[in-house]
N, C-alpha and C. Protein backbone atom coordinates (compact mmCIF):
# COMPACT_ATOMS: atom_id res chain seq x y z
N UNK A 1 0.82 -1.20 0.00
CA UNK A 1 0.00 0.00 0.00
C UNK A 1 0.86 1.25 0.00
N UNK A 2 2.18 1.20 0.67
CA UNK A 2 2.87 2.31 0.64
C UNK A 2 3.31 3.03 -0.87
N UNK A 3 3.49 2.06 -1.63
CA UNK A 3 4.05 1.95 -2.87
C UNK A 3 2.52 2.98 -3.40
N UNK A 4 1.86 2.72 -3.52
CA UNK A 4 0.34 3.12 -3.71
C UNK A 4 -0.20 4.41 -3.33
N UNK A 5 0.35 4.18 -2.15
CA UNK A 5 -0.13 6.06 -1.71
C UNK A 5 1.53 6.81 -2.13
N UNK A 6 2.44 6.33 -2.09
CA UNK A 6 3.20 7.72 -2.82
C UNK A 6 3.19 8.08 -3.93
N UNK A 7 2.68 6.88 -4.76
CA UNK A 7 2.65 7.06 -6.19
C UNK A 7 1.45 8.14 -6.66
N UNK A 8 -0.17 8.07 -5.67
CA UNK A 8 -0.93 8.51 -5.59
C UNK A 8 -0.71 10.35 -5.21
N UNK A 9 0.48 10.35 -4.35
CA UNK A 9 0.57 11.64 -3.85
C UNK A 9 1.96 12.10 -5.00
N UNK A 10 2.57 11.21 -5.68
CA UNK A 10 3.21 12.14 -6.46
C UNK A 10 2.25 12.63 -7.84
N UNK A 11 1.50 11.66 -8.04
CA UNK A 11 0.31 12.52 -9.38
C UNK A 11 -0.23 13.40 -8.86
N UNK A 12 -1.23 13.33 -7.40
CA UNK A 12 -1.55 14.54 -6.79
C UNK A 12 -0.33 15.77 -6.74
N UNK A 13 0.98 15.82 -6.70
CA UNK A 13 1.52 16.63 -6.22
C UNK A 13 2.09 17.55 -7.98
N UNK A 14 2.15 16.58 -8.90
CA UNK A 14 2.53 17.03 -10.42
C UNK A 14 0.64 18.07 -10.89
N UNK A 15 -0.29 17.20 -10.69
CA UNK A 15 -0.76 18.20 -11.07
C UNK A 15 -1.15 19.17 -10.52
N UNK A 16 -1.16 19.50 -9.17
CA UNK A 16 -1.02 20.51 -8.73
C UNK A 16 -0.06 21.69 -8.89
N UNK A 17 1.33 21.13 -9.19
CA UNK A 17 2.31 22.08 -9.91
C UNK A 17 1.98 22.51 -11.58
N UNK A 18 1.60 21.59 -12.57
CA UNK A 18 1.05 22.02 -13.71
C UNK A 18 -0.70 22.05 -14.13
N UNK A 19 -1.17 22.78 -12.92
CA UNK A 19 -2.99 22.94 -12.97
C UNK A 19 -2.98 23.70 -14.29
N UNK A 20 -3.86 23.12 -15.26
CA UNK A 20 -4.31 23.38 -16.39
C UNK A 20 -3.03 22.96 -17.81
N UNK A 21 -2.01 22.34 -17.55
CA UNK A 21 -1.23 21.98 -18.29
C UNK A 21 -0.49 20.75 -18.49
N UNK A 22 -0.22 19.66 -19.12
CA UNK A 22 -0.01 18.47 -18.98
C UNK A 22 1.81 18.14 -18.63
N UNK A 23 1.18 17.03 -17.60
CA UNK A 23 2.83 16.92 -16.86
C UNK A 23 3.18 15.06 -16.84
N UNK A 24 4.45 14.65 -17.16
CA UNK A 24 4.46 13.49 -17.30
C UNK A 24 5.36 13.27 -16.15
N UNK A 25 5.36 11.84 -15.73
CA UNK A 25 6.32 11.41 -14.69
C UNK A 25 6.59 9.90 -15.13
N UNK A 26 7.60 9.69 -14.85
CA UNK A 26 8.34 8.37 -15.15
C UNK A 26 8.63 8.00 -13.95
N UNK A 27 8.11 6.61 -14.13
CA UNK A 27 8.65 5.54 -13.24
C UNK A 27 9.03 4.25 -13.64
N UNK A 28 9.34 3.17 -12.55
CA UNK A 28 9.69 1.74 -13.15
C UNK A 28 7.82 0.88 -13.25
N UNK A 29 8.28 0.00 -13.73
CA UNK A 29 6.93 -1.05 -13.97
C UNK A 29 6.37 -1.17 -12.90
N UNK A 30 6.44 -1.87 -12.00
CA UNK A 30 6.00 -2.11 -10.91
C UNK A 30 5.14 -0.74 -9.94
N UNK A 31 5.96 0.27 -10.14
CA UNK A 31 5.09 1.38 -9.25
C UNK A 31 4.10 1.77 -10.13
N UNK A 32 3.88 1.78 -11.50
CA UNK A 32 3.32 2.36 -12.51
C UNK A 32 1.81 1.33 -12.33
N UNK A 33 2.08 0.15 -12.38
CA UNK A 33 1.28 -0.86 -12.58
C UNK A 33 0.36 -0.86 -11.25
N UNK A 34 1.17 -0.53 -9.77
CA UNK A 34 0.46 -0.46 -8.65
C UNK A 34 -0.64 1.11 -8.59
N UNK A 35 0.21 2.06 -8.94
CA UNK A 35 -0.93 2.75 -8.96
C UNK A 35 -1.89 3.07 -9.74
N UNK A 36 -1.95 2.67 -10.91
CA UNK A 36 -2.76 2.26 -12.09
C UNK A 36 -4.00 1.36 -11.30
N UNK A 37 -3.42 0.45 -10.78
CA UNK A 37 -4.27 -0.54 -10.32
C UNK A 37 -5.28 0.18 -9.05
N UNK A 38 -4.49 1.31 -8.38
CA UNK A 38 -4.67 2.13 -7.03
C UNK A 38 -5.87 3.06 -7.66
N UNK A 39 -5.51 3.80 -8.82
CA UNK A 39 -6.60 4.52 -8.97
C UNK A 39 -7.70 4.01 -10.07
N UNK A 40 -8.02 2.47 -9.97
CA UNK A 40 -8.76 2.02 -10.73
C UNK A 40 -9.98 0.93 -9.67
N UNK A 41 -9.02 1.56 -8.60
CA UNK A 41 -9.84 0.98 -7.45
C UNK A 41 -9.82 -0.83 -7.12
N UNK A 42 -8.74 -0.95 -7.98
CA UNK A 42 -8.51 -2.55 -7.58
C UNK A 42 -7.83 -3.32 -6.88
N UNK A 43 -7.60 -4.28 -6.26
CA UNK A 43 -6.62 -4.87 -5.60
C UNK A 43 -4.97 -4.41 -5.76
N UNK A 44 -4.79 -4.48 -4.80
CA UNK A 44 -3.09 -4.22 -5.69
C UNK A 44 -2.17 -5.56 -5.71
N UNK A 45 -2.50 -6.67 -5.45
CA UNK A 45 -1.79 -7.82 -5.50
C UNK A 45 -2.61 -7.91 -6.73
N UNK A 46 -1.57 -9.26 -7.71
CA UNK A 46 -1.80 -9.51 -8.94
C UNK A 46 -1.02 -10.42 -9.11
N UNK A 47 -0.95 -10.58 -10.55
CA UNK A 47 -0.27 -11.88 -10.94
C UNK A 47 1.01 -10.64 -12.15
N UNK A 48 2.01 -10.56 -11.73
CA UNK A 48 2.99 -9.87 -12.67
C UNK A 48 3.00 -10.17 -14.03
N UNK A 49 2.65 -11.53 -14.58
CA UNK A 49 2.99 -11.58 -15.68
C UNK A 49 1.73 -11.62 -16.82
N UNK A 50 0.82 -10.63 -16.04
CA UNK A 50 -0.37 -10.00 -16.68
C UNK A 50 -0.01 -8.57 -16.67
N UNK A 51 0.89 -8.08 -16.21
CA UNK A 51 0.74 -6.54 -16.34
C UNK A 51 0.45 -6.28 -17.99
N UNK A 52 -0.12 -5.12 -17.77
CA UNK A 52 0.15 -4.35 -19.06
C UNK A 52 0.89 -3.12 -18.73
N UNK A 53 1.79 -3.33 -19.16
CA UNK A 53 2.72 -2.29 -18.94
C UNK A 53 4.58 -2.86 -19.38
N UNK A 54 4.93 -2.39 -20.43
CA UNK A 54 5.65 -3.11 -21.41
C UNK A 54 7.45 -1.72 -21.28
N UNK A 55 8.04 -2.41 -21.85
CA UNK A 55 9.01 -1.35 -22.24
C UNK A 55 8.44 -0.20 -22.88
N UNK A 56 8.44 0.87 -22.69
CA UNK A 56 8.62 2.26 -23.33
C UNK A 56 7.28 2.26 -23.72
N UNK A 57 6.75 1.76 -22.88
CA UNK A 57 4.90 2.08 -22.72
C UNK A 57 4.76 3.39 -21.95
N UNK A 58 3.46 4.00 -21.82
CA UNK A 58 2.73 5.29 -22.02
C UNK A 58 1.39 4.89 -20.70
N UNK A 59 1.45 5.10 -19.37
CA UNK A 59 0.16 4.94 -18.81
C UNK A 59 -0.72 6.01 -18.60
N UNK A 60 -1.78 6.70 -18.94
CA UNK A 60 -1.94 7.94 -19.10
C UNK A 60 -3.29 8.59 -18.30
N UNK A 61 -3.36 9.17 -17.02
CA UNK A 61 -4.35 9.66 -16.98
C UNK A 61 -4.81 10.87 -17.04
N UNK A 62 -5.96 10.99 -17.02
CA UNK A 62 -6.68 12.21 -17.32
C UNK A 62 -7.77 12.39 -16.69
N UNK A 63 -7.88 13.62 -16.11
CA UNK A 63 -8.53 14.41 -14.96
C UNK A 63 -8.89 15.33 -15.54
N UNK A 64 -10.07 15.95 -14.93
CA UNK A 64 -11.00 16.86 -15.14
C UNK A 64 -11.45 18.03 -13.82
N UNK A 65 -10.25 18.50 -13.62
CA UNK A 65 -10.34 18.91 -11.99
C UNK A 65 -10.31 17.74 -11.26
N UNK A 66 -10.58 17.35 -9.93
CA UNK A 66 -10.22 16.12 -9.37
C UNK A 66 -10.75 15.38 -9.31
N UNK A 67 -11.87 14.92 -10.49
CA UNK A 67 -12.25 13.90 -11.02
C UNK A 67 -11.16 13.08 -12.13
N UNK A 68 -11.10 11.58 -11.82
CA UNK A 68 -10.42 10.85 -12.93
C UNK A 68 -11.03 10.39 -14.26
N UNK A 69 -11.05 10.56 -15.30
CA UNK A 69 -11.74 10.46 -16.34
C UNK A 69 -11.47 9.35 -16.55
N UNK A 70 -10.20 9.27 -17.31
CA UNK A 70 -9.92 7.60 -17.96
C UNK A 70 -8.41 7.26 -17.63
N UNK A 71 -8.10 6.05 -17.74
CA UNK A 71 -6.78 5.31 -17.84
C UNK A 71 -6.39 4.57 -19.05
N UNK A 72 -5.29 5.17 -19.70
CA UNK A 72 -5.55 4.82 -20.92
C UNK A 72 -3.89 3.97 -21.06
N UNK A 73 -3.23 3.23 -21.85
CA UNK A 73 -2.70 2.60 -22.18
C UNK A 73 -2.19 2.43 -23.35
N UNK A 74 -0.91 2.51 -23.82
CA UNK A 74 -0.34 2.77 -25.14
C UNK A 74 1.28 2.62 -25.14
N UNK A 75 1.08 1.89 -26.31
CA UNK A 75 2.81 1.46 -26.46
C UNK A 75 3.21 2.05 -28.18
N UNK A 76 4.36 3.63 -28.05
CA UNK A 76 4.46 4.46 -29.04
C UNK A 76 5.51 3.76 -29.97
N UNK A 77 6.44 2.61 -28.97
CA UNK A 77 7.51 1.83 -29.89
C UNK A 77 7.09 0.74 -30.13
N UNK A 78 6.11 0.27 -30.11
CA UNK A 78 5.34 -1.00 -30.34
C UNK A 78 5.93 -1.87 -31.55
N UNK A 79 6.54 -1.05 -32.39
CA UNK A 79 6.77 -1.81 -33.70
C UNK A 79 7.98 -2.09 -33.81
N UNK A 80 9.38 -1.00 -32.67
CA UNK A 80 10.33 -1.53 -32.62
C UNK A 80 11.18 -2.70 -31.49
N UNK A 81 10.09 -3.27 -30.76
CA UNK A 81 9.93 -3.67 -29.50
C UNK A 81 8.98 -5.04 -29.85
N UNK A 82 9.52 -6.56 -29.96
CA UNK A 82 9.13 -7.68 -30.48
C UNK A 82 8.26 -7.83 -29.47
N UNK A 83 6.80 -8.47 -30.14
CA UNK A 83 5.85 -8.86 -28.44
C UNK A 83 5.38 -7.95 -27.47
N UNK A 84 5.57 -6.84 -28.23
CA UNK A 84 5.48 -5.27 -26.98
C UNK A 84 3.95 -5.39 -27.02
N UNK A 85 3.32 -5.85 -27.70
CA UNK A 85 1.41 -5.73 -27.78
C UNK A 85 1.13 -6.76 -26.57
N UNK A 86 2.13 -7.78 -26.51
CA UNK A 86 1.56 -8.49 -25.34
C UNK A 86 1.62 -8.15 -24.28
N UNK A 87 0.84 -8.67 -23.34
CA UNK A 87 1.25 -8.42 -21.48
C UNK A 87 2.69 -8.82 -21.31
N UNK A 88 3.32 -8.08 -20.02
CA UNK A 88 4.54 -8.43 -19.53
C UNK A 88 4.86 -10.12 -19.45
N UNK A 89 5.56 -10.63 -20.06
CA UNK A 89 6.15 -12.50 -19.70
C UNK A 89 5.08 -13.26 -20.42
N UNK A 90 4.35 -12.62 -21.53
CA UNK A 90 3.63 -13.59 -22.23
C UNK A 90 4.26 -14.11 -22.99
């Protein structure tokens, strides 16, 4: 859960520094995947080799004031990256 709420308070804390302008943050797989999972309201235990969340993947949300709109998902090197469409260890 810890993993979960900082990840939670560093998106809270980015868009509060860029209110009304888009701000990206990078992380590793694992924190990306937990709070993905955190603000989708789901368990945070899982099975790893279902993530979606790939090399030089894109997890993206979008807010509407502090409502969450959507979670969206996208891989921009997909074509140079063999198997990148699949889940992680498929």
């Amino acid at each position: 859960m810890r993993i979960a709420s900082r990840m939670a308070a560093a998106v809270a804390d980015a868009r509060r520094a860029a209110t009304g302008h888009e701000v990206v943050l990078v992380s590793h797989q694992s924190p990306v995947w937990i709070a993905r999972r955190h603000f989708e309201g789901r368990h945070l235990w899982h099975d790893p080799r279902k993530r979606e969340c790939s090399l030089a993947s894109l997890t993206s949300l979008t807010f509407d004031g502090d409502t969450l709109l959507s979670i969206e998902f996208s891989e921009p090197a997909a074509s140079l990256l063999p198997g990148a469409n699949k889940v992680a260890g498929a």
